[in-house]
PDB file of N, CA and C in Angstrom:
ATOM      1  N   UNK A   1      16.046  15.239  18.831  1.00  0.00           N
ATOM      2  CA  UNK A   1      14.850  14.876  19.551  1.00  0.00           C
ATOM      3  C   UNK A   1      14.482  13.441  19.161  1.00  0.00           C
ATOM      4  N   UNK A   2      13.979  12.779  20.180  1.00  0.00           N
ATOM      5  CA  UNK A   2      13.664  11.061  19.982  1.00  0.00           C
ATOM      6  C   UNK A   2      12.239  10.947  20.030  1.00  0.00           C
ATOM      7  N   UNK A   3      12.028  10.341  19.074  1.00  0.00           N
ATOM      8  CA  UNK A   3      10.483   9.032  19.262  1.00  0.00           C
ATOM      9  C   UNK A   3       9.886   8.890  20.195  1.00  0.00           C
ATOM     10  N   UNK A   4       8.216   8.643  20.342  1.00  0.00           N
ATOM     11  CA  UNK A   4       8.001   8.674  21.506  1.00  0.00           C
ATOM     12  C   UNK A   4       7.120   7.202  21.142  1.00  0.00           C
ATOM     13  N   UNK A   5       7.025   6.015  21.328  1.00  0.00           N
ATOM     14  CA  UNK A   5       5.641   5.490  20.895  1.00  0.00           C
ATOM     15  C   UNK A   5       4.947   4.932  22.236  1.00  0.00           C
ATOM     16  N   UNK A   6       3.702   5.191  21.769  1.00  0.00           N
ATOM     17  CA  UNK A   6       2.730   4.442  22.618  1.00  0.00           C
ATOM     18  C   UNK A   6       1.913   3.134  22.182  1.00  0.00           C
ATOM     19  N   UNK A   7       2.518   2.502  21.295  1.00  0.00           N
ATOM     20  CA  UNK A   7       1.843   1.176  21.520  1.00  0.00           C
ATOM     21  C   UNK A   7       3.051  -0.114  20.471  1.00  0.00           C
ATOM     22  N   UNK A   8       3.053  -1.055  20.583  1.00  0.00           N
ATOM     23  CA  UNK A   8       3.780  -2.094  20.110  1.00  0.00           C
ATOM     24  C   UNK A   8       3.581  -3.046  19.652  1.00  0.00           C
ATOM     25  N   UNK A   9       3.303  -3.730  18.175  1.00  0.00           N
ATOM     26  CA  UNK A   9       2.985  -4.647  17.573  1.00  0.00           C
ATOM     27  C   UNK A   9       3.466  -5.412  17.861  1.00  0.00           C
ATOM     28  N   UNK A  10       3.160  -6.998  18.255  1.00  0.00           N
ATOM     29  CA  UNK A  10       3.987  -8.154  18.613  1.00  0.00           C
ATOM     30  C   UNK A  10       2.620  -9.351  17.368  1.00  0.00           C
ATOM     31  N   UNK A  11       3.578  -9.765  16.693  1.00  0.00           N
ATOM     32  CA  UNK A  11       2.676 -10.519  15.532  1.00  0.00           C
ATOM     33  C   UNK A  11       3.688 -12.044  15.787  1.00  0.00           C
ATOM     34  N   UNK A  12       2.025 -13.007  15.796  1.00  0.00           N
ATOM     35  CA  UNK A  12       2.792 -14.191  16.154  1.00  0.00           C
ATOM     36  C   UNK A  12       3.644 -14.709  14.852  1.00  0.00           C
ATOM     37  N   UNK A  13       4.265 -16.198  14.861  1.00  0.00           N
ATOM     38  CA  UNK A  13       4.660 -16.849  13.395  1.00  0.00           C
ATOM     39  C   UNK A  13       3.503 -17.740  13.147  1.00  0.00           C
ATOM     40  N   UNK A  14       2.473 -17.988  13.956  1.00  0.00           N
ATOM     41  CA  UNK A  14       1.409 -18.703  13.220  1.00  0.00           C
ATOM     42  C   UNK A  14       0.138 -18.322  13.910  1.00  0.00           C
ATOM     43  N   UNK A  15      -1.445 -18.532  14.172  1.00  0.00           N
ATOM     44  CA  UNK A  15      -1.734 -18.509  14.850  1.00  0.00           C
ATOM     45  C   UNK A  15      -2.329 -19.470  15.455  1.00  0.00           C
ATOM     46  N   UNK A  16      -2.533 -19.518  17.367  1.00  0.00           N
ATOM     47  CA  UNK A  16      -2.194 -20.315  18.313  1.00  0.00           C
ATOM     48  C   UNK A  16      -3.536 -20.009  19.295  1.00  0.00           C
ATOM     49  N   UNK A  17      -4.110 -21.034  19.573  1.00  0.00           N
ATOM     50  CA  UNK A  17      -5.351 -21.553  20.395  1.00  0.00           C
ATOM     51  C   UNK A  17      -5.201 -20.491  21.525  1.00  0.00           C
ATOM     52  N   UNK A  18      -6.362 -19.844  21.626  1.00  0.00           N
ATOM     53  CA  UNK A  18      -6.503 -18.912  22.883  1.00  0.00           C
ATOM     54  C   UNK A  18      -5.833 -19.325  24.601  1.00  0.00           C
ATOM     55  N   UNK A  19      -6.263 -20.877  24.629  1.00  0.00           N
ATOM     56  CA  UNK A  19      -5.137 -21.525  26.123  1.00  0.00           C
ATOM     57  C   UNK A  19      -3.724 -21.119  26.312  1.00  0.00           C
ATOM     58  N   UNK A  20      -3.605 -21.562  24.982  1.00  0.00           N
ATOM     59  CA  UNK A  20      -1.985 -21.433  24.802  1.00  0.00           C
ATOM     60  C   UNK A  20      -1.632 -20.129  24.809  1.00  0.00           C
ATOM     61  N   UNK A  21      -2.012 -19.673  24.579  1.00  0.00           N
ATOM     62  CA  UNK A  21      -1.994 -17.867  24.045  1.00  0.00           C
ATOM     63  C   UNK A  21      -1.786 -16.784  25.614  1.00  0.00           C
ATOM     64  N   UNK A  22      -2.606 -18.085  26.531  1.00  0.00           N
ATOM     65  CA  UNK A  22      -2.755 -17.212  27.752  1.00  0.00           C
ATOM     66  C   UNK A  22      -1.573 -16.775  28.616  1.00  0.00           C
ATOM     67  N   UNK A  23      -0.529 -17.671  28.420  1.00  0.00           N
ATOM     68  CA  UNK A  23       1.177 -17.506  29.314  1.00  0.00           C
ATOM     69  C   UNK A  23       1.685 -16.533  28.738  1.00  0.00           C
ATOM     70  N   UNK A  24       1.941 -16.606  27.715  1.00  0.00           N
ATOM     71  CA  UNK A  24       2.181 -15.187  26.583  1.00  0.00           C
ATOM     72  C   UNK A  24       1.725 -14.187  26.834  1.00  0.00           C
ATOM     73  N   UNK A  25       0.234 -13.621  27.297  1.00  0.00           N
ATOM     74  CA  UNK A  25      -0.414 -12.770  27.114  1.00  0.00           C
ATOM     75  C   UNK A  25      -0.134 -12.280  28.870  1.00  0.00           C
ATOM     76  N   UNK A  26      -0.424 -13.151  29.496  1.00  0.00           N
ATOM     77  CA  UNK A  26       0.066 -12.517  30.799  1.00  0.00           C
ATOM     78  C   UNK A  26       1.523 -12.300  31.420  1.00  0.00           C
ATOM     79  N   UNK A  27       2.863 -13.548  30.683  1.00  0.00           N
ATOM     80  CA  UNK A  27       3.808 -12.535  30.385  1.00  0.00           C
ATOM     81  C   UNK A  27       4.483 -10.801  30.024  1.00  0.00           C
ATOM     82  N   UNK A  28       3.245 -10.902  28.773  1.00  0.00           N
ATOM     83  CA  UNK A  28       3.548  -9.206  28.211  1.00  0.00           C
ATOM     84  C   UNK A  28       2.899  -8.452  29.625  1.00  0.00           C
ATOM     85  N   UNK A  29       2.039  -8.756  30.118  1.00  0.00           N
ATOM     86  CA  UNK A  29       1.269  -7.581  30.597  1.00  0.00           C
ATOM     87  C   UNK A  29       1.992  -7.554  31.896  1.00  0.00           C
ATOM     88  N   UNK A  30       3.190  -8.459  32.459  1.00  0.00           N
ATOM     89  CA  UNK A  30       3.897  -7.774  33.398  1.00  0.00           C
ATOM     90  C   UNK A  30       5.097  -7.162  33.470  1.00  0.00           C
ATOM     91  N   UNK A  31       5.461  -6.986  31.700  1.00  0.00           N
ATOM     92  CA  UNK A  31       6.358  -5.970  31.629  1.00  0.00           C
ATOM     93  C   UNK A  31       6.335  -4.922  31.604  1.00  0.00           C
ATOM     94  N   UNK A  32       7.669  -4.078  31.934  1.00  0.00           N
ATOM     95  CA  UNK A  32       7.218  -2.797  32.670  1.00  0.00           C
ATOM     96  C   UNK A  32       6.824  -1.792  31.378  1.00  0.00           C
ATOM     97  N   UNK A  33       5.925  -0.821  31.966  1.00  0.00           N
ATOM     98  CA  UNK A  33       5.083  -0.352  30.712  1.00  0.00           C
ATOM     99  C   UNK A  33       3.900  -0.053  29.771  1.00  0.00           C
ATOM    100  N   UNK A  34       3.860  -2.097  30.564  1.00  0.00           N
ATOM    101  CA  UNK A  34       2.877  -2.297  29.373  1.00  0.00           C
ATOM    102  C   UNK A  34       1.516  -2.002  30.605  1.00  0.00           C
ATOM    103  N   UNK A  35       0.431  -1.334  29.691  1.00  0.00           N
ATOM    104  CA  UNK A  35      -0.973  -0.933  30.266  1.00  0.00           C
ATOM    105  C   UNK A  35      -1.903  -2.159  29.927  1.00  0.00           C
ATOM    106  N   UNK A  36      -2.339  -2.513  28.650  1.00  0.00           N
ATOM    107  CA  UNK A  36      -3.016  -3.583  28.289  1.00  0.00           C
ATOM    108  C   UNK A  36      -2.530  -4.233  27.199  1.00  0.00           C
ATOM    109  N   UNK A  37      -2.721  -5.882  26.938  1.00  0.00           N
ATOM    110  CA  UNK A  37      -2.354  -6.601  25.815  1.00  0.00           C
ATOM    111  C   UNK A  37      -3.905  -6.989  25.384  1.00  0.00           C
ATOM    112  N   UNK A  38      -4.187  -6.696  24.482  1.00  0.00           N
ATOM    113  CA  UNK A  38      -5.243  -7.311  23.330  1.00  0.00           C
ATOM    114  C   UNK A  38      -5.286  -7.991  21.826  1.00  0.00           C
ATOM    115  N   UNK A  39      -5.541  -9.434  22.528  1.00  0.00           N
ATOM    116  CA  UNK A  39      -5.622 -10.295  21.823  1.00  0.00           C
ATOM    117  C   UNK A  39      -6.521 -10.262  20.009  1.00  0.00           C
ATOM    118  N   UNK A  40      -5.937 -10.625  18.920  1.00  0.00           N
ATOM    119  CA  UNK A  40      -6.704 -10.632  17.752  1.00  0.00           C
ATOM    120  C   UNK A  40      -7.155 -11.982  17.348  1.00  0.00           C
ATOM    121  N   UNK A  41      -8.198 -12.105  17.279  1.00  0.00           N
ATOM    122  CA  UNK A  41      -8.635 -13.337  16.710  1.00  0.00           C
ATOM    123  C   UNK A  41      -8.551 -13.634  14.965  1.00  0.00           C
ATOM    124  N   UNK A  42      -7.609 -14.282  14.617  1.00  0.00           N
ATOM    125  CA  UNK A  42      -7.676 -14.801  13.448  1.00  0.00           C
ATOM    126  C   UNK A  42      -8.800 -15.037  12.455  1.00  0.00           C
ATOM    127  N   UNK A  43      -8.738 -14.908  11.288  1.00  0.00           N
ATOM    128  CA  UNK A  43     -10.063 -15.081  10.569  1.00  0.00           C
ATOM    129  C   UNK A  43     -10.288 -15.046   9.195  1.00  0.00           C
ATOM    130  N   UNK A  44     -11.052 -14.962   8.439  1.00  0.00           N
ATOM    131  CA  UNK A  44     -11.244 -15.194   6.800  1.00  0.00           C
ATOM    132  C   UNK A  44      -9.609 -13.876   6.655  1.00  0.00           C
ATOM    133  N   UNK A  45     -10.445 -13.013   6.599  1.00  0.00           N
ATOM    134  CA  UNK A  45      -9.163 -12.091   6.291  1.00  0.00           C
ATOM    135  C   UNK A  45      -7.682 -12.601   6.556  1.00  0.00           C
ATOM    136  N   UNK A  46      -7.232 -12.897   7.745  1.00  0.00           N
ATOM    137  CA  UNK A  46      -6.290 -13.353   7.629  1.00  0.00           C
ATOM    138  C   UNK A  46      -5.581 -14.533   6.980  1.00  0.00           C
ATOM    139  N   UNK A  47      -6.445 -15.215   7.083  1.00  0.00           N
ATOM    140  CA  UNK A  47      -6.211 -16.227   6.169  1.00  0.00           C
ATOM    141  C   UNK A  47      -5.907 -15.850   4.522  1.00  0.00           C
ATOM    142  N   UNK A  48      -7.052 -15.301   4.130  1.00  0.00           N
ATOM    143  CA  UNK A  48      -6.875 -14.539   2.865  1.00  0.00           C
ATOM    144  C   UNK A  48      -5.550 -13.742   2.619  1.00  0.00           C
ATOM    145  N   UNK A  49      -4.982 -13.022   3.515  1.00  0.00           N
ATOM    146  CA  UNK A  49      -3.755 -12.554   3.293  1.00  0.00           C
ATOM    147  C   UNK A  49      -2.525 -13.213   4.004  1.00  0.00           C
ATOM    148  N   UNK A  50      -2.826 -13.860   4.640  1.00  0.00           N
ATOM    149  CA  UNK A  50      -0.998 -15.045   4.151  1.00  0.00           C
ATOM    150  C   UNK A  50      -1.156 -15.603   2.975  1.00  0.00           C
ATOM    151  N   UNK A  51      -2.689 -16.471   2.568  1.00  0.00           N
ATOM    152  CA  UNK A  51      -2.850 -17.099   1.471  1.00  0.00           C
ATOM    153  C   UNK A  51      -2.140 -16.119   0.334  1.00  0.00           C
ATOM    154  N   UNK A  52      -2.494 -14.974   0.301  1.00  0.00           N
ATOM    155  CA  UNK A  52      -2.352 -14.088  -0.846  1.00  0.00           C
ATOM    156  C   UNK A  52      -0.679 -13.660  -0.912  1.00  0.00           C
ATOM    157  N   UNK A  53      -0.429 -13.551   0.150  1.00  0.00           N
ATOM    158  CA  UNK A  53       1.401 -13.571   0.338  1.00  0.00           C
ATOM    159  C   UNK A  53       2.219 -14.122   0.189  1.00  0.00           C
ATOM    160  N   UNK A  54       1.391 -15.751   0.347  1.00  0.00           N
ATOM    161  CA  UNK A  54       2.162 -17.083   0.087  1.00  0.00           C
ATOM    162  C   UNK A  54       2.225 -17.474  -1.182  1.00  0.00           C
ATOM    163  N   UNK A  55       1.438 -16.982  -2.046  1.00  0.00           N
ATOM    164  CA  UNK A  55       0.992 -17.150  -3.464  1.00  0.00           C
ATOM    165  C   UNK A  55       1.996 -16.133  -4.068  1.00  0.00           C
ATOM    166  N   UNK A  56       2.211 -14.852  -3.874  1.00  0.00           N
ATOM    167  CA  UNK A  56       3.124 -13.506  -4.608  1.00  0.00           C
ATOM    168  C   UNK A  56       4.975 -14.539  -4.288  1.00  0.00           C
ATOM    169  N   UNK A  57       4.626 -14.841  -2.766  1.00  0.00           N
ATOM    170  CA  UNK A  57       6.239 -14.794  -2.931  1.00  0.00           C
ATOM    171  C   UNK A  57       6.300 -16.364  -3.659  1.00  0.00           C
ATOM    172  N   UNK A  58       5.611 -17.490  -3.896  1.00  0.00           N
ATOM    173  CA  UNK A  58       5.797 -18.481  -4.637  1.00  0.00           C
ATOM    174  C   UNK A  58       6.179 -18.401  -6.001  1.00  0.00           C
ATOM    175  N   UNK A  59       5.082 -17.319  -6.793  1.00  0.00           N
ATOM    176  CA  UNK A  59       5.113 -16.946  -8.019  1.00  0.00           C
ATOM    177  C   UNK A  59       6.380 -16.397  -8.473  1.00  0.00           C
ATOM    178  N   UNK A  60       6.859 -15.646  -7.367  1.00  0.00           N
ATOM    179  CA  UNK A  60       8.538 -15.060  -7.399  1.00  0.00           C
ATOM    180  C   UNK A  60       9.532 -16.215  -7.769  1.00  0.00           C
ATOM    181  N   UNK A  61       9.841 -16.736  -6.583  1.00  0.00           N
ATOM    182  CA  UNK A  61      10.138 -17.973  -6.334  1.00  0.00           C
ATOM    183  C   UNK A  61      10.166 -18.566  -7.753  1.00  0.00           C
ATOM    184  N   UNK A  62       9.541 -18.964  -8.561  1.00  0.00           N
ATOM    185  CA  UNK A  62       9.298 -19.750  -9.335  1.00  0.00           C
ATOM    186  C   UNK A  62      10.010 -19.009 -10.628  1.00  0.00           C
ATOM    187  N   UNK A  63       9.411 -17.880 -10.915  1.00  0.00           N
ATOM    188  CA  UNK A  63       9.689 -16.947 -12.240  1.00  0.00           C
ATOM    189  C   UNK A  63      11.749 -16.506 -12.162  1.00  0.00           C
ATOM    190  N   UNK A  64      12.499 -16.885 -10.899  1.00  0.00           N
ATOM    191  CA  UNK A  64      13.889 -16.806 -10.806  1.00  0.00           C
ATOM    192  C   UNK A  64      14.535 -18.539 -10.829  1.00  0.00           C
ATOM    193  N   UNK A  65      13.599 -19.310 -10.494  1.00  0.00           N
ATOM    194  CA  UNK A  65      13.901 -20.509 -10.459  1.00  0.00           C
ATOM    195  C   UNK A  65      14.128 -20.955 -12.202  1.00  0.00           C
ATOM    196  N   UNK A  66      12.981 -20.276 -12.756  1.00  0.00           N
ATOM    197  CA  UNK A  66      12.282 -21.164 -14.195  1.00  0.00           C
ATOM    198  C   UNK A  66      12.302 -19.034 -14.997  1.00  0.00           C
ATOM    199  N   UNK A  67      12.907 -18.701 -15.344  1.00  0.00           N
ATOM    200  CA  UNK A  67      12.756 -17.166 -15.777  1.00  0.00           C
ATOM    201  C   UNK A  67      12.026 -17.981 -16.845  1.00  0.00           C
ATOM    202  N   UNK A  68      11.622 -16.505 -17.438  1.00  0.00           N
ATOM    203  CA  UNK A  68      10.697 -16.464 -18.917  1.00  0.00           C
ATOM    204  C   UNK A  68      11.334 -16.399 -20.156  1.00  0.00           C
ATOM    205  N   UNK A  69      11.510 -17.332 -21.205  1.00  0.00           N
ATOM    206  CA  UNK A  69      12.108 -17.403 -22.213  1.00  0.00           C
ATOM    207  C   UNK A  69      12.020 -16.285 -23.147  1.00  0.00           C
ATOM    208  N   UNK A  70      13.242 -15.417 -23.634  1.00  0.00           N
ATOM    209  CA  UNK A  70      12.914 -14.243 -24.477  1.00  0.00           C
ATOM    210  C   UNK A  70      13.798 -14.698 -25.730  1.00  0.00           C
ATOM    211  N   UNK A  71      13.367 -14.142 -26.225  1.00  0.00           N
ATOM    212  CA  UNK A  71      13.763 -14.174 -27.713  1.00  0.00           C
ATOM    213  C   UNK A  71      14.695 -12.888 -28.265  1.00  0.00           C
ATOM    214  N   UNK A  72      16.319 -13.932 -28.490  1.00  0.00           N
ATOM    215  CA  UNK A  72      17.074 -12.384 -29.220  1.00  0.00           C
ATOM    216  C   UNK A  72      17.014 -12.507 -30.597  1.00  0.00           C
ATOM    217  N   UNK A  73      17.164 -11.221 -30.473  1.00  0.00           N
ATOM    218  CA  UNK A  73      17.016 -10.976 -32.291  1.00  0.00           C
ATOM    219  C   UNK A  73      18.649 -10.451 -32.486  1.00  0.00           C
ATOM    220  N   UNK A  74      18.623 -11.449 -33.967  1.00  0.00           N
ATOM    221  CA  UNK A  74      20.237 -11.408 -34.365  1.00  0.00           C
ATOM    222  C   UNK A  74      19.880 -10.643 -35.491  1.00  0.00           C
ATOM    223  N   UNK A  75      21.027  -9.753 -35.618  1.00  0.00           N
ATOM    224  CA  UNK A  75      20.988  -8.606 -36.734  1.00  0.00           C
ATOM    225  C   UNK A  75      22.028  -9.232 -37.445  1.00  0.00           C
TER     226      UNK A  75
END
């Protein structure tokens, strides 16, 4: 038995001025299927979490670039 879904996340790579937004948005809505596209307006929150994403994977980034010095102990 298969999947059934009723709705489809489409997440931009940045976000983009409502004008611009409009070819896109009326693109989706004449594919077949689709009932309505609703637009999200960007905002503290979001910002806050790329900020916060961009910060985890930097810290990564950095701690394989530069690892943490350990100390062996010689017996």
């Amino acid at each position: 038995m298969s999947d059934r879904y009723y709705a489809l996340t489409v997440t931009l790579e940045q976000p983009i001025e409502d004008e611009d937004a409009e070819g896109l948005i009326n693109a989706i809505t004449h594919l077949r299927g689709v009932l309505t596209v609703a637009p999200h307006v960007a905002d503290v929150q979001t910002h806050w979490a790329q900020e916060t994403a961009r910060h985890e994977l930097g810290a990564k980034l950095w701690a394989v670039l530069y690892p943490p010095v350990t100390k062996e102990r010689h017996s």
